[in-house]
N, C-alpha and C. Protein backbone atom coordinates (compact mmCIF):
# COMPACT_ATOMS: atom_id res chain seq x y z
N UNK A 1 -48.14 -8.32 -68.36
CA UNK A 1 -48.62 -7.84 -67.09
C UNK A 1 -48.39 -8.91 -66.02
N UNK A 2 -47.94 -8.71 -64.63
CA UNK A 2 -47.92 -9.23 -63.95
C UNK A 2 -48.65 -9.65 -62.84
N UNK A 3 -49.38 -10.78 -62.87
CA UNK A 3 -50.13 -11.45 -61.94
C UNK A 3 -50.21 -10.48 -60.44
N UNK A 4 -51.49 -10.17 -59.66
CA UNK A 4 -51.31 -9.49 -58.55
C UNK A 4 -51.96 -10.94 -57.61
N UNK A 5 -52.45 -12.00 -57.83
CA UNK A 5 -53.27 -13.47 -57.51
C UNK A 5 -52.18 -14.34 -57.43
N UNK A 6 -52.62 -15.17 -56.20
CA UNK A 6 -51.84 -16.19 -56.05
C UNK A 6 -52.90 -17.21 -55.74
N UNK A 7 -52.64 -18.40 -55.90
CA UNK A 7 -53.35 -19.46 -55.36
C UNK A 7 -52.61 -19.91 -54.13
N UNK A 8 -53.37 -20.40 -53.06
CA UNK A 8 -53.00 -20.56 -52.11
C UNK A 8 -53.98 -21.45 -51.48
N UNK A 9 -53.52 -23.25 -50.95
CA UNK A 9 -54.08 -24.18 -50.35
C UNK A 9 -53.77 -23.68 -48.63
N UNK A 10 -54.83 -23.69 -47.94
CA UNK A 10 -54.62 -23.78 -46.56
C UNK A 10 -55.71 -24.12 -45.73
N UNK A 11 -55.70 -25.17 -44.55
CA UNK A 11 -56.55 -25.63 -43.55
C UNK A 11 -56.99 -24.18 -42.93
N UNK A 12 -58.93 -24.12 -43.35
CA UNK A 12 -59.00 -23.07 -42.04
C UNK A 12 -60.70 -23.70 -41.49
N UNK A 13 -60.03 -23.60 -39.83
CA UNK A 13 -60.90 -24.36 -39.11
C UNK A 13 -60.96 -25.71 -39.19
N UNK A 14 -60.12 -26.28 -39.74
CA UNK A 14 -60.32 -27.79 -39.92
C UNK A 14 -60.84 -28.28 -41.30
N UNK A 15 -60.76 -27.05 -42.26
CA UNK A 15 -61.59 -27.14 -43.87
C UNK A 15 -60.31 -26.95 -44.59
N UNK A 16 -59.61 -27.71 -45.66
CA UNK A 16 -58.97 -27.97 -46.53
C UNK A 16 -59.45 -27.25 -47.88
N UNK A 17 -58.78 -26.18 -48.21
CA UNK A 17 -59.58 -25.41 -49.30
C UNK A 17 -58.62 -24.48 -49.98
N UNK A 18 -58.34 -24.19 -51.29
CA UNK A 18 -58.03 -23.47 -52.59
C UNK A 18 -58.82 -21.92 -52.32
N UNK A 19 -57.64 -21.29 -52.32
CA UNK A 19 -58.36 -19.95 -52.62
C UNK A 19 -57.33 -18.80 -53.59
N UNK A 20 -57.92 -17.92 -54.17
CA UNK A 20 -57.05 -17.14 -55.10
C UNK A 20 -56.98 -15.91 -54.16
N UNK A 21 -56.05 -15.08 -53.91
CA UNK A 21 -55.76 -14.39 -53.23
C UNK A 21 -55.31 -13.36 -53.87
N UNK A 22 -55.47 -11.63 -53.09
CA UNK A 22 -54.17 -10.57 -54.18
C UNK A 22 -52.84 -11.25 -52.93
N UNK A 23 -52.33 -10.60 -53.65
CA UNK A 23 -50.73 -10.57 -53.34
C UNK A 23 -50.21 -10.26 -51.91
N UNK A 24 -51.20 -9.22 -51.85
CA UNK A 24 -51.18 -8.40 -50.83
C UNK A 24 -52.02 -7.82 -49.55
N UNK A 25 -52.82 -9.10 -49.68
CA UNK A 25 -53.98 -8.73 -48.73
C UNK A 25 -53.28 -9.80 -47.13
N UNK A 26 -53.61 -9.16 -46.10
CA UNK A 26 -53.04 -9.70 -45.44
C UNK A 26 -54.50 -10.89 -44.75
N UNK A 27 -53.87 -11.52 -43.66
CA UNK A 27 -54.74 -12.78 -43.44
C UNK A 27 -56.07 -12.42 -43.01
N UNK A 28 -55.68 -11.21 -42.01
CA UNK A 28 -57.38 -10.55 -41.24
C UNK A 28 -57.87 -10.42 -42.68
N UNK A 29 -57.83 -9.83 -43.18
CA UNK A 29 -58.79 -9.23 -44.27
C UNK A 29 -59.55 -10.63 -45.38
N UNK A 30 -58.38 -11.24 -45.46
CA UNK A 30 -58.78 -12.55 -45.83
C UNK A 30 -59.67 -13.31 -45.83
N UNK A 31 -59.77 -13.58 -44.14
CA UNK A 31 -60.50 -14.32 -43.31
C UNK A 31 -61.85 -13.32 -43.51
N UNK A 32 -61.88 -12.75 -43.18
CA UNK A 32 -63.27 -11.55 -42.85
C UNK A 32 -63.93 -11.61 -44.49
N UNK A 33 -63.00 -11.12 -45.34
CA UNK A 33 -63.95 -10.74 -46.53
C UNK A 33 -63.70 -11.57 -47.70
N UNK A 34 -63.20 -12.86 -47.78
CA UNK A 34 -63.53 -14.08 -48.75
C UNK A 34 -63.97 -15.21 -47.82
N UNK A 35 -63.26 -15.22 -46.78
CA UNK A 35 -63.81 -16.63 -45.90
C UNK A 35 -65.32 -16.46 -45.26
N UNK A 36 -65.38 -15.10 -45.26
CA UNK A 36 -66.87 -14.79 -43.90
C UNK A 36 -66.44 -15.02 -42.80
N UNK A 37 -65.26 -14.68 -42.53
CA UNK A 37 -65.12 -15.19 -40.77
C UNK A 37 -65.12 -13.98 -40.18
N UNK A 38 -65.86 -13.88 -40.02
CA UNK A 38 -66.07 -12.27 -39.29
C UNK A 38 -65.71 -12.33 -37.75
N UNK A 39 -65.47 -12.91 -36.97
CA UNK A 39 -64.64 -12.85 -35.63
C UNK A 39 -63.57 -12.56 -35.40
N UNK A 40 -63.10 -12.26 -36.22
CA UNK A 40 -61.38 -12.53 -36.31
C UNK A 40 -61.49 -10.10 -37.05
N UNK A 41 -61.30 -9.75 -35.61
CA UNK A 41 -61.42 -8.18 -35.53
C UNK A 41 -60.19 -7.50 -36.14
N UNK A 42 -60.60 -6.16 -36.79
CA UNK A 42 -59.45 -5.28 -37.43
C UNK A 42 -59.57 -4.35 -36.51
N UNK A 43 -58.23 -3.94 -35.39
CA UNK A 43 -58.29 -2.91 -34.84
C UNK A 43 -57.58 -2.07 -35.15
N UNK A 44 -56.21 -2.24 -34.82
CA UNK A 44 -55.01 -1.03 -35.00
C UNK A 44 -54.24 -1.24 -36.52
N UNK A 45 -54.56 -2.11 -36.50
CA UNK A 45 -53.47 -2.76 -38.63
C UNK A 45 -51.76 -2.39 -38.17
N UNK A 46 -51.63 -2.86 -36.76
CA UNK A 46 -50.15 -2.76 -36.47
C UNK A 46 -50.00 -3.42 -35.30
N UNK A 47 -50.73 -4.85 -35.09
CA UNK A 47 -50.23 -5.41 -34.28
C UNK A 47 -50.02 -5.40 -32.81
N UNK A 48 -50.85 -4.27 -32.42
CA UNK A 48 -50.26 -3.65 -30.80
C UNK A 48 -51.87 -4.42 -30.51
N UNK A 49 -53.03 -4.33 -31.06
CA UNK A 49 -54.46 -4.05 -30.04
C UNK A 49 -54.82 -5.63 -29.94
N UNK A 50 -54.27 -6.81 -30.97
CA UNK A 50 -54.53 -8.43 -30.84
C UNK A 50 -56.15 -8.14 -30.84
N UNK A 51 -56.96 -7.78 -31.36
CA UNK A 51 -58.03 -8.71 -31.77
C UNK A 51 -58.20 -8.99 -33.01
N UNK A 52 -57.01 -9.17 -34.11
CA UNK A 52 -56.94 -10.13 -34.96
C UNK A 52 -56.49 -11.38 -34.53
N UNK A 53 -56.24 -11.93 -33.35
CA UNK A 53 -55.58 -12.92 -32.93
C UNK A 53 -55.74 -14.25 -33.70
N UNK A 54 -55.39 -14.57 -34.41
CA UNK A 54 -55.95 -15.76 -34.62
C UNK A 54 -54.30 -17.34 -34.38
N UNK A 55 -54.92 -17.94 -34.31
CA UNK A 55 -53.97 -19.53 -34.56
C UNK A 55 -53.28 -20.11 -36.32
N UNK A 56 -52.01 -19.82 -35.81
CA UNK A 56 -51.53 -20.22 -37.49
C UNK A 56 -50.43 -21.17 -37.28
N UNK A 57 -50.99 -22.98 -37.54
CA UNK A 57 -50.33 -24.01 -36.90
C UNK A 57 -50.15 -23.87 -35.34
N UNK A 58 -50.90 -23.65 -34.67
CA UNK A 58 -51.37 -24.05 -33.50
C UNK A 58 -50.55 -22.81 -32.37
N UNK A 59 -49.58 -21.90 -32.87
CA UNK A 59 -49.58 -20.35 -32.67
C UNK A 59 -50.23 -19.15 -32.94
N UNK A 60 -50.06 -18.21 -31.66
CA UNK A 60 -51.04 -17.05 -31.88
C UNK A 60 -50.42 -16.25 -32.88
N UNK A 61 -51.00 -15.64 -33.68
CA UNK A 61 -50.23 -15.14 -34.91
C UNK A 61 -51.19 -13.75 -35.06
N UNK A 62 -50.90 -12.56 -34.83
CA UNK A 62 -51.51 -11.16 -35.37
C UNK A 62 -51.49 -11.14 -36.81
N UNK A 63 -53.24 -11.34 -37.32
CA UNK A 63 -53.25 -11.36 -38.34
C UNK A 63 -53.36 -10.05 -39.58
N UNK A 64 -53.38 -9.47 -38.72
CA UNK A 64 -52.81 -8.00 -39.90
C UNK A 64 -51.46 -7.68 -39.96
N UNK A 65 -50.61 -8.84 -39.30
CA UNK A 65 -49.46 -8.57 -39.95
C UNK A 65 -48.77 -9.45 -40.74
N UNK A 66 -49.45 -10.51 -40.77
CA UNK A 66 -49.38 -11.70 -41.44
C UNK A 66 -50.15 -11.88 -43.16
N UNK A 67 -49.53 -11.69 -44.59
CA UNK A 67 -49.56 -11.89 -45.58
C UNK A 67 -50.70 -13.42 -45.65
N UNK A 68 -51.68 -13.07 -46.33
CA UNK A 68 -52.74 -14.76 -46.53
C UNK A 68 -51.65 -15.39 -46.99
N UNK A 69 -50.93 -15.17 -48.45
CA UNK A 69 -49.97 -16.01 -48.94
C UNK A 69 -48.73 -16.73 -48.17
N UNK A 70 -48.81 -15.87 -47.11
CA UNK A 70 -47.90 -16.87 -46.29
C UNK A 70 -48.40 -17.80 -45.29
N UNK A 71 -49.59 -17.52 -45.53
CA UNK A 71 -50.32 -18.75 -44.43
C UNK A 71 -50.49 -20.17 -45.67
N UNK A 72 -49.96 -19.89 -47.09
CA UNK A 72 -50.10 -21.03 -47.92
C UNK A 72 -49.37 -22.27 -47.29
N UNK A 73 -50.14 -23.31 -46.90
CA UNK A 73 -49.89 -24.64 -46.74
C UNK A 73 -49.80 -24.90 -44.97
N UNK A 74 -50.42 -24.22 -44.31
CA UNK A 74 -50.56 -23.86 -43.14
C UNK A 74 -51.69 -23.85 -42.58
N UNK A 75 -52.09 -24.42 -41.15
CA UNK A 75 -53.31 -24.56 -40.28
C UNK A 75 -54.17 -23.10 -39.91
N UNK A 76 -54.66 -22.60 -40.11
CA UNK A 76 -55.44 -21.62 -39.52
C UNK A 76 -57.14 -21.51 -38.03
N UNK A 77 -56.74 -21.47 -37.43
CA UNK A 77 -57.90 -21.69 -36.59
C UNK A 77 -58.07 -19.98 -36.02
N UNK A 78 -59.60 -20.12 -36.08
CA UNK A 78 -60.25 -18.67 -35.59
C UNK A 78 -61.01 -18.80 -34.73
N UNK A 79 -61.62 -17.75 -33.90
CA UNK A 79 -62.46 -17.54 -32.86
C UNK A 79 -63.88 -18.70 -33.32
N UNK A 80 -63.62 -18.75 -34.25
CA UNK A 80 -65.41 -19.27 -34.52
C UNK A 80 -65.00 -21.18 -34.73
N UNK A 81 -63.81 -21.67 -34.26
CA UNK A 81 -63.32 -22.73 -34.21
C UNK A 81 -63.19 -23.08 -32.97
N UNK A 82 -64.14 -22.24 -31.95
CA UNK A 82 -63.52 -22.65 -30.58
C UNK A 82 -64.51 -23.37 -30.11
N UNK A 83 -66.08 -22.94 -30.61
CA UNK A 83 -66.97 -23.93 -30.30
C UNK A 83 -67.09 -25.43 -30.91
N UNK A 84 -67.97 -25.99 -30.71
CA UNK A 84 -68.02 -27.40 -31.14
C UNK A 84 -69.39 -28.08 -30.52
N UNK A 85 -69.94 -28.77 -31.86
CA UNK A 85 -71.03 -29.05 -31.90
C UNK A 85 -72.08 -28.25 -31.49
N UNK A 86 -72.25 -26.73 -31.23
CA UNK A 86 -73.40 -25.45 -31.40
C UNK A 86 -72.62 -25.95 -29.82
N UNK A 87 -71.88 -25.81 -29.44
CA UNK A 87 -71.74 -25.24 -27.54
C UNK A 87 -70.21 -24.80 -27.55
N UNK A 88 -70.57 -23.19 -26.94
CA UNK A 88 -69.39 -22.92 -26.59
C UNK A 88 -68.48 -23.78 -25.69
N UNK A 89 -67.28 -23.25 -26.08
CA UNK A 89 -65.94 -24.16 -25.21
C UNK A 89 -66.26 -23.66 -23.93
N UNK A 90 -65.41 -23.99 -22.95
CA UNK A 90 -65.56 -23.56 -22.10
C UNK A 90 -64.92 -22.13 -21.28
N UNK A 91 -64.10 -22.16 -22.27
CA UNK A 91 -63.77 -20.81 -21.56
C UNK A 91 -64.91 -19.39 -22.23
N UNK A 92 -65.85 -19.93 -23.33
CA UNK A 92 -66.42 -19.05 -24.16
C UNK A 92 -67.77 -18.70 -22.72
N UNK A 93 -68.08 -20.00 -22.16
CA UNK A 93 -69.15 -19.67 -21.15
C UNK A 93 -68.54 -19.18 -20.13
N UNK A 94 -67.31 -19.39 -19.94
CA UNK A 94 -66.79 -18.72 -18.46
C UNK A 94 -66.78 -17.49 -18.23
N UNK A 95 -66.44 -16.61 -19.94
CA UNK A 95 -66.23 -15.88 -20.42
C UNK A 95 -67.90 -14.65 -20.31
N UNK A 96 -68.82 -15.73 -20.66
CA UNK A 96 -70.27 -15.38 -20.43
C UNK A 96 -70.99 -15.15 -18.73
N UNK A 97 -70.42 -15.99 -17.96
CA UNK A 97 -70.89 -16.34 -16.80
C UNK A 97 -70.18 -15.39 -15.57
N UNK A 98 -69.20 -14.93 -16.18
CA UNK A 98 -67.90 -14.35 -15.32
C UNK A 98 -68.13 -12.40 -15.43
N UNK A 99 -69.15 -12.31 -17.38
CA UNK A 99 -69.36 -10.80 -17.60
C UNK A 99 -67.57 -10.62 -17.73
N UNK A 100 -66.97 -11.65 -19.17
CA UNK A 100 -65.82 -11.07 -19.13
C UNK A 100 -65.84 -10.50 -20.41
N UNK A 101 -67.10 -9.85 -20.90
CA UNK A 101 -66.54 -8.98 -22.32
C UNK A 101 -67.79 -8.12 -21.70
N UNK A 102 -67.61 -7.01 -22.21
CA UNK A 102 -68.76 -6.26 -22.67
C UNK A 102 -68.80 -5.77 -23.69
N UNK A 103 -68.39 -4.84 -25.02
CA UNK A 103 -68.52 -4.59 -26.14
C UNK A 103 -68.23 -5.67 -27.20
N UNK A 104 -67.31 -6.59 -26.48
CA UNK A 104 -67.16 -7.82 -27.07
C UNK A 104 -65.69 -7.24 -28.52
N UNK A 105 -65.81 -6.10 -28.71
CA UNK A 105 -64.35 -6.05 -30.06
C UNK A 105 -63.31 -6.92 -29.92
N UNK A 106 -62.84 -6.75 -28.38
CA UNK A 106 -61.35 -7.20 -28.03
C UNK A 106 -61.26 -9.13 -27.97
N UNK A 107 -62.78 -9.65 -27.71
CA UNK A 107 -62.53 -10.60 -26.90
C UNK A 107 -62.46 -12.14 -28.20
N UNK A 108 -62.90 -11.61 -29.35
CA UNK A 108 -61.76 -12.92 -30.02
C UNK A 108 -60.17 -13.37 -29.39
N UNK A 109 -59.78 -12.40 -30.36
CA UNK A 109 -58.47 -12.26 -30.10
C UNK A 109 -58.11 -12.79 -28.70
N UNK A 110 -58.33 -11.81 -27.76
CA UNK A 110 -58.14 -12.45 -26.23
C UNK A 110 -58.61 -14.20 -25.82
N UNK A 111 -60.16 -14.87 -25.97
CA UNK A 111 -60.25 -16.01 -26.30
C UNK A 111 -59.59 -16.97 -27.04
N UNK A 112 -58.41 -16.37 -27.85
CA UNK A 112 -57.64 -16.87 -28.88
C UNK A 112 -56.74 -17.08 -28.29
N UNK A 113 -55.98 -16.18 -27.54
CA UNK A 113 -54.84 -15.94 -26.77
C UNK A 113 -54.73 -16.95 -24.97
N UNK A 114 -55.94 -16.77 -24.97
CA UNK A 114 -55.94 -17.67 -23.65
C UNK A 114 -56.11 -19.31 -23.73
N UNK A 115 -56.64 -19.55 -24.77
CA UNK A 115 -57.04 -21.13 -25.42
C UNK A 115 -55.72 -21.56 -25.89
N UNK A 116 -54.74 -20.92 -26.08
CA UNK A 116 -53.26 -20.90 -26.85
C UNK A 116 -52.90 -21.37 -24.99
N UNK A 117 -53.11 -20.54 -24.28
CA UNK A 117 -52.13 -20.44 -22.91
C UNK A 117 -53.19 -21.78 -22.29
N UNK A 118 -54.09 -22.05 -22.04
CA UNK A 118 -54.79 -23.15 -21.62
C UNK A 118 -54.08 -24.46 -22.23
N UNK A 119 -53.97 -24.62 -23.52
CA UNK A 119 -53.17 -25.70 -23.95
C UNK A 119 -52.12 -26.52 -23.68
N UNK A 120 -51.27 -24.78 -23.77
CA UNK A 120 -50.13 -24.86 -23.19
C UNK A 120 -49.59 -25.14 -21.44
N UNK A 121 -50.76 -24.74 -20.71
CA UNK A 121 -50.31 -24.77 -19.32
C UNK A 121 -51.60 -24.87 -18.67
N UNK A 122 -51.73 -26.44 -18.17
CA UNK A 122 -53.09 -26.80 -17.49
C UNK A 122 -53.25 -25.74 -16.03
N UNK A 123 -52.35 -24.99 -15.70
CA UNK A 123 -52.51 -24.49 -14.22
C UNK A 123 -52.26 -23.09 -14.30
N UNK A 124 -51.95 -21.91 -15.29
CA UNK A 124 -51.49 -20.80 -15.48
C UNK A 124 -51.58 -20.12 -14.22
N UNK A 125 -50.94 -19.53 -13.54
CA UNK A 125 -51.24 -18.37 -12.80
C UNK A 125 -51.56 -17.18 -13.18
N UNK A 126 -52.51 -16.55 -12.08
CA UNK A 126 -53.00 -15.14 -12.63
C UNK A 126 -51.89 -13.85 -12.82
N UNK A 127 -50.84 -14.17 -12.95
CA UNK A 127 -49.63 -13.83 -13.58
C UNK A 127 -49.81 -13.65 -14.66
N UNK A 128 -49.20 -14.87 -15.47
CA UNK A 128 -49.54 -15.92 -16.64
C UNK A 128 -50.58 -15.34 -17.58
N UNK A 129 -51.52 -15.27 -16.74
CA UNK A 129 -52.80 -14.94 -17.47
C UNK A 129 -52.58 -13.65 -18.00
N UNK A 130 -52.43 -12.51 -16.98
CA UNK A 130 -52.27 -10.84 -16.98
C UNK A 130 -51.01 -10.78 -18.03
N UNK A 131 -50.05 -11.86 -18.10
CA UNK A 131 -48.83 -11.18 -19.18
C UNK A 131 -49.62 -11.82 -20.50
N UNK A 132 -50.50 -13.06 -20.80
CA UNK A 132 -51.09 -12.77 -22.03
C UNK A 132 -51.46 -11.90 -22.24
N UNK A 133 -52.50 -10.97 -21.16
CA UNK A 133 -53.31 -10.11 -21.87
C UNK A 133 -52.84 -8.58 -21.87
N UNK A 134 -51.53 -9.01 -21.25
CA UNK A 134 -50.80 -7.32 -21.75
C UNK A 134 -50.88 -7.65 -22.76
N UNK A 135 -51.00 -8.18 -24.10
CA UNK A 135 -50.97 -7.99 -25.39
C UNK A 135 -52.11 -7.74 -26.14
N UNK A 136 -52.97 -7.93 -25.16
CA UNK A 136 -54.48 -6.79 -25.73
C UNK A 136 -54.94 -5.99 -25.52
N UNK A 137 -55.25 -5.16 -26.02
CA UNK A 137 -56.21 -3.68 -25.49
C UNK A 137 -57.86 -3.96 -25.66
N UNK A 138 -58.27 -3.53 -24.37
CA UNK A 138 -59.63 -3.78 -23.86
C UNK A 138 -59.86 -2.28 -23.26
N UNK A 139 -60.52 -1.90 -23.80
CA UNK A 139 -61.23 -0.16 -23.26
C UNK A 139 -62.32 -0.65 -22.77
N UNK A 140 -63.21 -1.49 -22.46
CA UNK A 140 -64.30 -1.56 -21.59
C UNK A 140 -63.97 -2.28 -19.71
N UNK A 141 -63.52 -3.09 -20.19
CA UNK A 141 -63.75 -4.05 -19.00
C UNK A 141 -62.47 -4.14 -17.64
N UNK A 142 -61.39 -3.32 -18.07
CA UNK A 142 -60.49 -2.77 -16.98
C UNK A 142 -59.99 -4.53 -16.58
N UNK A 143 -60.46 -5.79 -17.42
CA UNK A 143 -59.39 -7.06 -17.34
C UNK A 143 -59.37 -8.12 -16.44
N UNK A 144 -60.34 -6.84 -15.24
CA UNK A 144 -60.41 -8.28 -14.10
C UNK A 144 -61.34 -9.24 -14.75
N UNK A 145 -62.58 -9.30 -14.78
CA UNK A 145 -63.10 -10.29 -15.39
C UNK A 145 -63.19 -10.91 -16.43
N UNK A 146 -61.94 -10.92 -17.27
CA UNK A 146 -61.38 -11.89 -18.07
C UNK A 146 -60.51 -12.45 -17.52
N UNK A 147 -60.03 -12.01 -16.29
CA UNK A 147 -58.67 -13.03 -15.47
C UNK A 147 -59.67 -13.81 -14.76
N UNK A 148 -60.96 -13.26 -14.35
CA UNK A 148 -61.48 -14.42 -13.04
C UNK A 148 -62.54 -15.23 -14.07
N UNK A 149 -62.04 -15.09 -15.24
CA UNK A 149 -62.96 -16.13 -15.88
C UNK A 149 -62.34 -17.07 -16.42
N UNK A 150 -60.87 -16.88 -16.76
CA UNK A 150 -60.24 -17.57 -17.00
C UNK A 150 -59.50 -18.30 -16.16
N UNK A 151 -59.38 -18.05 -14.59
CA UNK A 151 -59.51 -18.34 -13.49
C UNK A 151 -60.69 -19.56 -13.05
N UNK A 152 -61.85 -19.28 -13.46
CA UNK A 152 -63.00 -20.19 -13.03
C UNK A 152 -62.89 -21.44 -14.20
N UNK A 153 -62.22 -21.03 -15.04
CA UNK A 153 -61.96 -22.05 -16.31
C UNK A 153 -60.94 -23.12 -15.55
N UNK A 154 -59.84 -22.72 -15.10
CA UNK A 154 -58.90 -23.50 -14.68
C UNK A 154 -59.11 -24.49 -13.20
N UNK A 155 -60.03 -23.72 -12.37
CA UNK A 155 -60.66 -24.32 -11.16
C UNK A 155 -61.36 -25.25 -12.22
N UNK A 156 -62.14 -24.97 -12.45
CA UNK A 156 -63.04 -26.42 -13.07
C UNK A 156 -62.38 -27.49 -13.53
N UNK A 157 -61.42 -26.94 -14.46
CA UNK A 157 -60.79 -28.07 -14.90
C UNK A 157 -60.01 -29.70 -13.81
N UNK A 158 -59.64 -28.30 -12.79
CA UNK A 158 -59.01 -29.16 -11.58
C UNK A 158 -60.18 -30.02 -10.79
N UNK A 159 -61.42 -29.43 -10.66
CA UNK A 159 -62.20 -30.56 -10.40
C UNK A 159 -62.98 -31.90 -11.30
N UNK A 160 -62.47 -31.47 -12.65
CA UNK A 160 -62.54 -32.88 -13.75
C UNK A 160 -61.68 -33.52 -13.12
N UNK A 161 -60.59 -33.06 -12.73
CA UNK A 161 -59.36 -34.15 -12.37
C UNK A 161 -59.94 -35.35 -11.30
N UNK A 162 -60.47 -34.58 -10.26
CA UNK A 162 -60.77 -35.18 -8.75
C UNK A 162 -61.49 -35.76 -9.07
């Protein structure tokens, strides 16, 4: 009979850890129902809705389309890696302060997606911002106030500078 388990070493959240895996379970499911990471959302299981978003080696990676076994030997970071030391990051309060979620399904993923583009580009324009989040679907909040929060994220930052 042939093995349906794989073992598989991979960093998640910054934790170095062995896990036995099926074959065939992909990473969302992974994460959610052996890791407990329950932030990391199952919407469409095809990649279009991103609130599986998660970070795989320091890219946004849709994790229902992504095999756990291929995340073997690979960084994983999730929504619940964004805080530090019990305080949200900052875009998690901007996010709070701005009323940029309301049902909250979509807004891992999206927090995932914008912390990826923050990294990458200390000054994004609200361009920038709007073509990340064409890659999520949000049925509550119609988007502006995840752009002007992620907006108030980037003003701030510019006054750390000064």
């Amino acid at each position: 009979m042939i093995s349906n388990t794989k073992e598989i070493t991979l960093t998640i959240n910054n934790k170095l850890g062995k896990h036995i895996v099926e074959s065939r379970i992909n990473l969302a499911d992974f994460l959610r129902h052996q890791c407990n990471l329950t932030g990391t959302h199952v919407g469409c299981e095809h990649g279009v809705c991103g609130a599986c978003t998660v970070l795989v080696d320091s890219r946004p990676v849709r994790s229902c389309l992504m095999l756990a076994v291929q995340a073997n030997g690979l960084e994983v970071s999730t929504v619940e890696n964004l805080a530090s030391d019990n305080r949200l990051s900052n875009l998690q309060e901007s996010f709070w302060s701005e009323h940029g979620l309301q049902c909250g399904f979509c807004t891992p993923g999206i927090l995932i997606s914008l912390t990826d583009l923050l990294k990458r580009k200390t000054n994004p324009s609200e361009e920038e911002i709007r073509d990340v989040l064409s890659g999520h679907l949000c049925r509550c909040t119609g988007y502006q106030n995840i752009v002007s929060a992620c907006l108030k994220v980037i003003q701030d930052m510019k006054k750390e500078i000064i």
